[in-house]
Protein backbone atom coordinates (compact mmCIF):
# COMPACT_ATOMS: atom_id res chain seq x y z
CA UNK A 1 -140.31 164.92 44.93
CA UNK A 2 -140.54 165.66 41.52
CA UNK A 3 -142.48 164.31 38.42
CA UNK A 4 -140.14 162.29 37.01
CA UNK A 5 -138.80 160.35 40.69
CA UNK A 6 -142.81 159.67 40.95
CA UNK A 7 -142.85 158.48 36.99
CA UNK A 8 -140.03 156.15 37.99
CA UNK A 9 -141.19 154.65 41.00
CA UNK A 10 -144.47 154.33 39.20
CA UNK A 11 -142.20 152.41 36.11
CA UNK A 12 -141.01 150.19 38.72
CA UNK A 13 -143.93 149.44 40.85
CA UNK A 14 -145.51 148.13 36.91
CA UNK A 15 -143.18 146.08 35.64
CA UNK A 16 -142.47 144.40 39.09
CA UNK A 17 -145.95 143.67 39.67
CA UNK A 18 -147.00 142.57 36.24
CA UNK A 19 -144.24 140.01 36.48
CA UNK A 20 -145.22 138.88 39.76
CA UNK A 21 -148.62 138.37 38.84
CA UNK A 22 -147.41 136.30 35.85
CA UNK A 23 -145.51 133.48 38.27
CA UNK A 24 -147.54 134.07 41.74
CA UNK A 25 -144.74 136.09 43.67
CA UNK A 26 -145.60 138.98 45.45
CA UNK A 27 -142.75 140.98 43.74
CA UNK A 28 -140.17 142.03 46.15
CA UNK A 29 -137.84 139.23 44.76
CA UNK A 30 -137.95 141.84 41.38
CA UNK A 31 -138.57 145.34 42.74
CA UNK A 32 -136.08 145.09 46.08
CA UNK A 33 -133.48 145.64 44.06
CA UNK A 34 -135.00 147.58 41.59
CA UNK A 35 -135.69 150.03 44.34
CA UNK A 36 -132.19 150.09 45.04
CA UNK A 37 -130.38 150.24 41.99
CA UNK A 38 -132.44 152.62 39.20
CA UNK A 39 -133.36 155.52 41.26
CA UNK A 40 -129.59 156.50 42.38
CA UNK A 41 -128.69 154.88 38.45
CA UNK A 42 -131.17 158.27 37.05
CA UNK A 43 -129.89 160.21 39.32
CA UNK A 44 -132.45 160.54 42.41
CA UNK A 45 -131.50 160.18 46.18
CA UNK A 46 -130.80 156.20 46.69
CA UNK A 47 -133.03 154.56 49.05
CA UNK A 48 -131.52 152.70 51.92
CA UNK A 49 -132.06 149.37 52.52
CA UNK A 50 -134.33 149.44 55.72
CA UNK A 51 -136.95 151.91 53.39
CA UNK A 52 -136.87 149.51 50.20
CA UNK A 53 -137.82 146.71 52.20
CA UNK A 54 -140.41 149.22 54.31
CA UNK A 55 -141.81 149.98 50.71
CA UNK A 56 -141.87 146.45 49.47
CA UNK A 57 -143.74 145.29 52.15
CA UNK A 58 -146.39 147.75 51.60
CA UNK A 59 -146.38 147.18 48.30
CA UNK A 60 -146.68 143.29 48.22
CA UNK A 61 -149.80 143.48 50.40
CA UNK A 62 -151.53 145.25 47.91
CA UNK A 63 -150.47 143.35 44.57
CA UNK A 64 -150.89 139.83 46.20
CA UNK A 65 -154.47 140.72 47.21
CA UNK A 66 -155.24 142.11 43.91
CA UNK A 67 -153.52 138.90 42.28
CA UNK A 68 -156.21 136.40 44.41
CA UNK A 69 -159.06 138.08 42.98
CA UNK A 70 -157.62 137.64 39.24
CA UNK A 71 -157.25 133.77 40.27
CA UNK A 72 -159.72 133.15 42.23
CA UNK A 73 -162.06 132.28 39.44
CA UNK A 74 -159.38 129.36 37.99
CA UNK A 75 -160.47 127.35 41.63
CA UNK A 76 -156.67 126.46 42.05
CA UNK A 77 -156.33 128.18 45.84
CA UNK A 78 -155.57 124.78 48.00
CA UNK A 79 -157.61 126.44 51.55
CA UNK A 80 -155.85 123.62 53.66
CA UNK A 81 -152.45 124.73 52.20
CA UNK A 82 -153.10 128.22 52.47
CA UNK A 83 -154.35 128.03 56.09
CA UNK A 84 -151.32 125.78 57.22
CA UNK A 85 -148.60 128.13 55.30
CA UNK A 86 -150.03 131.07 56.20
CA UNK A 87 -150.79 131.14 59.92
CA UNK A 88 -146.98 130.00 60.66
CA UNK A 89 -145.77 132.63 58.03
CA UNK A 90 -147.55 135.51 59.02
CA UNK A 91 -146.03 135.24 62.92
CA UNK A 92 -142.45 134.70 61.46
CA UNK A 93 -143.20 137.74 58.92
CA UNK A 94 -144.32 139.77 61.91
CA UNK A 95 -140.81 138.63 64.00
CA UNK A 96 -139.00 139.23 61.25
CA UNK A 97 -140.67 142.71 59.68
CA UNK A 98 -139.77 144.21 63.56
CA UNK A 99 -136.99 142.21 63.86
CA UNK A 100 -135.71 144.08 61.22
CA UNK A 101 -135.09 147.42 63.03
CA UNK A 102 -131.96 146.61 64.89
CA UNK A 103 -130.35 145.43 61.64
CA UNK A 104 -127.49 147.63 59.40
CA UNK A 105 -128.61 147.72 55.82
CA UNK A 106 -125.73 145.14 54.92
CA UNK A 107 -127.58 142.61 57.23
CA UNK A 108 -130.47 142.97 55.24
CA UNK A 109 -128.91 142.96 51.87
CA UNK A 110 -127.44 139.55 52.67
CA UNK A 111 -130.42 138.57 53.97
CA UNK A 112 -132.43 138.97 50.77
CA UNK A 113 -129.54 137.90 48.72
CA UNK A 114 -129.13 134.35 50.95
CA UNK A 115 -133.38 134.12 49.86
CA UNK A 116 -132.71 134.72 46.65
CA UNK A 117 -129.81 132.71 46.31
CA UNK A 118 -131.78 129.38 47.78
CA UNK A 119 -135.17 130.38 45.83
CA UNK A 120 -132.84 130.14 42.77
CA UNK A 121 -131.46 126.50 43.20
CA UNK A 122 -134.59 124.96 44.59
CA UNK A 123 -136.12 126.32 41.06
CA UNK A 124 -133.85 124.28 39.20
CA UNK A 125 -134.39 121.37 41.46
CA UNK A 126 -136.68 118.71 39.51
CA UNK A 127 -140.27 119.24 40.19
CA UNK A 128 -142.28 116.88 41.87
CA UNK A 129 -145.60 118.11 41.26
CA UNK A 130 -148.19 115.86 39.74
CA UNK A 131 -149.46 118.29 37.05
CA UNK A 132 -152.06 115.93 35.57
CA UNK A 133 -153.75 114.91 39.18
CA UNK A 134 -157.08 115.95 40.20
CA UNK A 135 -156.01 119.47 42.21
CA UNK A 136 -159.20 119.25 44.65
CA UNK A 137 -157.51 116.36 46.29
CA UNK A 138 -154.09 117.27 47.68
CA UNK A 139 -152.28 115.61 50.60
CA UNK A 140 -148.91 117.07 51.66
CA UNK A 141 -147.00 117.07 54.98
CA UNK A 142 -148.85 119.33 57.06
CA UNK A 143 -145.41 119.84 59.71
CA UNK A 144 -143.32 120.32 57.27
CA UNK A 145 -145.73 122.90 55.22
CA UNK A 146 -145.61 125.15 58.71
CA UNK A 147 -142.44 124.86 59.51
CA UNK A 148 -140.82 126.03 56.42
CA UNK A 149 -143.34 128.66 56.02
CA UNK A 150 -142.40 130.12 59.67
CA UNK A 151 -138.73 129.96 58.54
CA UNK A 152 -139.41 131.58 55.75
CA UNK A 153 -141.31 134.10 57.13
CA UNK A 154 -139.13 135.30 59.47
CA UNK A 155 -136.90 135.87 56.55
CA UNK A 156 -138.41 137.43 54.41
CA UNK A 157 -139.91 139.29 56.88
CA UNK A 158 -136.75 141.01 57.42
CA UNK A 159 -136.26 142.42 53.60
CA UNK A 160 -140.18 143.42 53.22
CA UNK A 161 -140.82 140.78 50.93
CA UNK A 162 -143.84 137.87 51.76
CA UNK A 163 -141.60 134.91 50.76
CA UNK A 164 -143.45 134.14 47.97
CA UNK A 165 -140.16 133.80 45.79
CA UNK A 166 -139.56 130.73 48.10
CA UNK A 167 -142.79 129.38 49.07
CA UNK A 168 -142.79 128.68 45.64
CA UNK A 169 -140.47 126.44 45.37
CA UNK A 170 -141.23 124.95 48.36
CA UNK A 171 -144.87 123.52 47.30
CA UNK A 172 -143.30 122.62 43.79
CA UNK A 173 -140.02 120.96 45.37
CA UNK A 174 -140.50 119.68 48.81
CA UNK A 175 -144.48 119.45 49.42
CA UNK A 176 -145.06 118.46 45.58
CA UNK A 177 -147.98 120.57 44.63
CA UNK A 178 -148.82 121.09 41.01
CA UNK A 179 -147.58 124.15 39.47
CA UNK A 180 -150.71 126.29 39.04
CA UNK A 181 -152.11 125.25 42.92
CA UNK A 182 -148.83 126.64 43.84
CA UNK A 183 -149.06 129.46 41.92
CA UNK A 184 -152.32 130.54 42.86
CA UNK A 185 -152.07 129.25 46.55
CA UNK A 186 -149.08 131.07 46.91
CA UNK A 187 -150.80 134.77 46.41
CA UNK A 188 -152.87 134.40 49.66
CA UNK A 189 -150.03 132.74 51.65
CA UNK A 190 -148.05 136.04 50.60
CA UNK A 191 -151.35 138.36 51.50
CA UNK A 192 -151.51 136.71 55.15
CA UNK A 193 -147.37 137.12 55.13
CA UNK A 194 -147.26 140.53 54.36
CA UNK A 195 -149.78 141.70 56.53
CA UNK A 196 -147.19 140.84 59.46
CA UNK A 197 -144.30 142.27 57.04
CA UNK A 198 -146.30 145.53 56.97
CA UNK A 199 -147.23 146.14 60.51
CA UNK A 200 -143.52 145.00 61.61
CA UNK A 201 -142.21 147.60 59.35
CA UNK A 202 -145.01 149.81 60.59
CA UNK A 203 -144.15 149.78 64.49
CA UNK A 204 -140.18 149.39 63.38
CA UNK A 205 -140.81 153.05 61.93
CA UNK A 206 -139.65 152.81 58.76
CA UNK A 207 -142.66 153.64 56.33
CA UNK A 208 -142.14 155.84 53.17
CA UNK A 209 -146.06 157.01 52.43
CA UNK A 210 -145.57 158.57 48.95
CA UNK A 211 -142.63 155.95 47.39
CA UNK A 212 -145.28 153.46 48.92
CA UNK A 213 -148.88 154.91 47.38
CA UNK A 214 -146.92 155.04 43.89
CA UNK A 215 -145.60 151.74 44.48
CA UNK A 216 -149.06 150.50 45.32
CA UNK A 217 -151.18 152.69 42.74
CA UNK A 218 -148.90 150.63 40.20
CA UNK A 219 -148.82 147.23 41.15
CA UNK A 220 -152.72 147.26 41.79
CA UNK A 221 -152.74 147.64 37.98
CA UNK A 222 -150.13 145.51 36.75
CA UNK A 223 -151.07 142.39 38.99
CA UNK A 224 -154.27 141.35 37.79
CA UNK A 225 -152.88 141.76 34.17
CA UNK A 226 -149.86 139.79 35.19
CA UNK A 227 -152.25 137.00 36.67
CA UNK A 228 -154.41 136.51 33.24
CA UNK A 229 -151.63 136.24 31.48
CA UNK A 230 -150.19 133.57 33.39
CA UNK A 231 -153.67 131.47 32.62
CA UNK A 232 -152.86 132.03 28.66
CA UNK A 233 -148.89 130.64 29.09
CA UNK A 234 -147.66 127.12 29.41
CA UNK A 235 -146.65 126.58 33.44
CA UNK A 236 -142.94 125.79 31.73
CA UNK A 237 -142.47 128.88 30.57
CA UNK A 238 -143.62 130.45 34.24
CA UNK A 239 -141.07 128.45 35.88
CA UNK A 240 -138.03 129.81 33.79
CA UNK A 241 -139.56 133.26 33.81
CA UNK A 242 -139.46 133.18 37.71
CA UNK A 243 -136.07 131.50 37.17
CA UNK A 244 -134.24 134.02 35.18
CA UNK A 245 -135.02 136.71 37.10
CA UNK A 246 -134.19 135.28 40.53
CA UNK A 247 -130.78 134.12 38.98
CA UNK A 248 -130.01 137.94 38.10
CA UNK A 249 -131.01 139.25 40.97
CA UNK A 250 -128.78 136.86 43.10
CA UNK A 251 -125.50 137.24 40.99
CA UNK A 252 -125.80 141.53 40.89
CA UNK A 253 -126.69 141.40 44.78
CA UNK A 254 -124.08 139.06 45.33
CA UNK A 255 -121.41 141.06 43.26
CA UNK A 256 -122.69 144.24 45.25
CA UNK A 257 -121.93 142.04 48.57
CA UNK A 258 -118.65 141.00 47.95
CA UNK A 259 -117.12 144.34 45.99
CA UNK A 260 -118.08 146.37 48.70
């Protein structure tokens, strides 16, 4: 429990969430593997996969409600979106964050590299947002807005992360939602997620409370930065940001999968 271990959680906590606050993801899509691969890379104890996704789930509670108050003021949360999404994926998050407990670590690594994996193609997907239209009038397939958002909850439930990294996609892709609604809307959809995340991992017994206060400490910081930066860069440049990243994640959790 030394200075350094706490300097390097810290390290990661920051850059995650200042990212995530950049392209509306609540981070675990960045800092689940970063959890996994730099501490036992400087030479600290490794985390195992049940307590990285414990830790993100704490973590992306925190930076996601810290993100809504930076956007907020911008007026692009969609409330009908975010109540649809949300109710269905906070009960799969819940499932899936106690679910979670009677899994081997492998399970969960494949698990998070299957999300990542599908939250990488559908960003490459062609975009059907309207980004010109008038955001305070937004229709989109209520059904299919809760059902994907339960799916996805469950899922992501089961790594710690609120599913942001696909809900995403999902509004740009399938329910055609301009880029910044989604963006914005997507923070509060992964607030009301991890709050079932958490309390899964909670009653699953799996909380880290120091790895978890750094984390949080951090990404309380970083988020809100991340989030007016977004406002100053062109939604393009978001996208293939939020690309990039997933894409590495997916091919060194992948690699991991299949060497071992």
């Amino acid at each position: 429990m030394d200075f350094a271990w706490i300097l390097t959680l810290f390290a990661i906590g920051f850059v995650g969430s200042l990212i995530s606050g950049m392209v509306g993801i609540g981070g675990s899509i960045i800092k689940y593997p970063m959890l996994l691969y730099i501490p036992p890379a400087l030479g600290f104890v490794a985390f195992t996969a049940q307590e990285v996704s414990a830790i993100s789930a704490v973590q992306v509670f925190f930076a996601s409600l810290a993100g809504i108050f930076a956007f907020r003021k911008g007026g692009f949360i969609n409330k009908s979106l975010v109540l649809y999404m949300g109710v269905a994926i906070v009960v799969g998050s819940f499932a899936g964050g106690y679910g979670s407990k009677f899994l081997p670590d492998e399970a969960i690594n494949l698990t998070y590299a299957v999300l990542a994996l599908i939250a990488g193609i559908m960003m490459f997907l062609p975009k059907k947002g309207d980004e010109l239209a008038d955001f305070t009038k937004l229709s989109f397939n209520k059904t299919l807005a809760a059902s994907l958002a339960g799916l996805t909850g469950i899922l992501s439930g089961i790594v710690g992360a609120a599913g942001a990294f696909i809900t995403v996609p999902i509004m740009l892709v399938v329910l055609r939602i301009p880029t910044r609604v989604a963006i914005a809307s997507s923070l509060a959809i992964t607030f009301i997620s991890s709050i079932g995340s958490t309390a899964g991992k909670m009653m699953g017994g799996h909380m880290l409370l120091l790895p978890s206060i750094v984390m949080v400490i951090a990404s309380t910081i970083a988020s809100p930065l991340g989030a007016m930066i977004s406002k100053k860069l062109n939604t393009k440049v978001l996208q293939w940001i939020l690309a990039a990243l997933i894409v590495a994640t997916v091919i060194k959790i992948w690699l991991d999968i299949l060497t071992n």
